[in-house]
Protein backbone atom coordinates (compact mmCIF):
# COMPACT_ATOMS: atom_id res chain seq x y z
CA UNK A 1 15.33 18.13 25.06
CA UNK A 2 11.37 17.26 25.15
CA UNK A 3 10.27 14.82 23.83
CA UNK A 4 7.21 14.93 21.93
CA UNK A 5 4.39 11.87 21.73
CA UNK A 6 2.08 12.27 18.88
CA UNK A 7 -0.74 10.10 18.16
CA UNK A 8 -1.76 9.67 13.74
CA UNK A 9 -4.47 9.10 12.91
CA UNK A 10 -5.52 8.15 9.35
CA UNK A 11 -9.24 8.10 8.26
CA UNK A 12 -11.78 7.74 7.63
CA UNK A 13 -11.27 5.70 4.84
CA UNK A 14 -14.36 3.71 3.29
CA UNK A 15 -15.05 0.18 2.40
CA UNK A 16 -16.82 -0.83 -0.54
CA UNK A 17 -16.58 -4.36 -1.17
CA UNK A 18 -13.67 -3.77 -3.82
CA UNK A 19 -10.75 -1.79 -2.45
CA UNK A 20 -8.56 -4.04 -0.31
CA UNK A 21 -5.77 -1.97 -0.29
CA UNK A 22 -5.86 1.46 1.95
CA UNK A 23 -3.00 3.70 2.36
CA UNK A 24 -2.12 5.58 5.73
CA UNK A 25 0.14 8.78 6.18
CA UNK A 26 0.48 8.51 9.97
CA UNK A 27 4.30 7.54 10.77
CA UNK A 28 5.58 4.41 12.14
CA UNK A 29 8.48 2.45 12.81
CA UNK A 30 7.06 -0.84 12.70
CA UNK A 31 3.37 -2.69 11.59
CA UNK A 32 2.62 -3.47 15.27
CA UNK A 33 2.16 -0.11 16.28
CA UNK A 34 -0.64 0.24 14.13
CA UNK A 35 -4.10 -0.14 15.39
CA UNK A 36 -6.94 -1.01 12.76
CA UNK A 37 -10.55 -0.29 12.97
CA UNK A 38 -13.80 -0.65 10.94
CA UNK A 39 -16.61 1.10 12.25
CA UNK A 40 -14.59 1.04 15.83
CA UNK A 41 -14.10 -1.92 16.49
CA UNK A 42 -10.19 -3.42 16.45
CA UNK A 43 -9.52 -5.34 13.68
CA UNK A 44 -7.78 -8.67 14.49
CA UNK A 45 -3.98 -7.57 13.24
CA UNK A 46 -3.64 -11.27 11.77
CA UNK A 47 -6.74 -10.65 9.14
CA UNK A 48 -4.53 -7.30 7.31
CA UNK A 49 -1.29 -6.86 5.96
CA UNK A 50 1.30 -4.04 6.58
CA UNK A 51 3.14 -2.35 3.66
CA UNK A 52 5.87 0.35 4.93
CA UNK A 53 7.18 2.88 2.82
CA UNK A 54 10.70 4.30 2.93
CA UNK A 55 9.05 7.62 4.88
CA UNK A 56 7.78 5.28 7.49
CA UNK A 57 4.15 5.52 6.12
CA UNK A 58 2.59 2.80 4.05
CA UNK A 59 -0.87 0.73 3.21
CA UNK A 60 -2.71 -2.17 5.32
CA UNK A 61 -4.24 -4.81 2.84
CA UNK A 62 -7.48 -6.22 4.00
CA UNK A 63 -8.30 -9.51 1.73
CA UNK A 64 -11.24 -10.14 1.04
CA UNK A 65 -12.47 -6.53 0.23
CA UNK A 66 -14.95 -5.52 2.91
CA UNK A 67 -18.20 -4.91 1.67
CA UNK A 68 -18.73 -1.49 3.82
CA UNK A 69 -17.21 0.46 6.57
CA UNK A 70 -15.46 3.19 8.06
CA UNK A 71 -11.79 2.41 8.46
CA UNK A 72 -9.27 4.56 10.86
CA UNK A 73 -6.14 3.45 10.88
């Protein structure tokens, strides 16, 4: 049996000094295999929050809202 490595991607999503809470459809088992960037740079994983769904998909919560951006999760 192969096995099959896929990288997900979700994004862009946009900042705009409000939303704090951005969604992601990419699968994962656990928070630390996510990787967060605004405008690409890494975002420190201690300044969001992971929220996993049942499905393995979820939302990061970035507090406070940033006031712009490009955000790939």
């Amino acid at each position: 049996m192969a096995v099959v490595n896929e990288t997900g991607i979700s994004g862009p999503l946009y900042a705009n000094g409000v939303t704090t809470v951005f969604p992601f459809d990419c699968v994962v088992a656990s928070a630390e295999e996510l990787t967060v960037e605004v405008d690409g740079v890494p975002v420190d994983p201690d300044d969001y929050v992971v929220t996993l769904s049942e499905d393995f998909t979820g939302s990061i919560t970035i507090s406070p809202a940033l006031a712009a951006g490009e955000i790939y999760i």
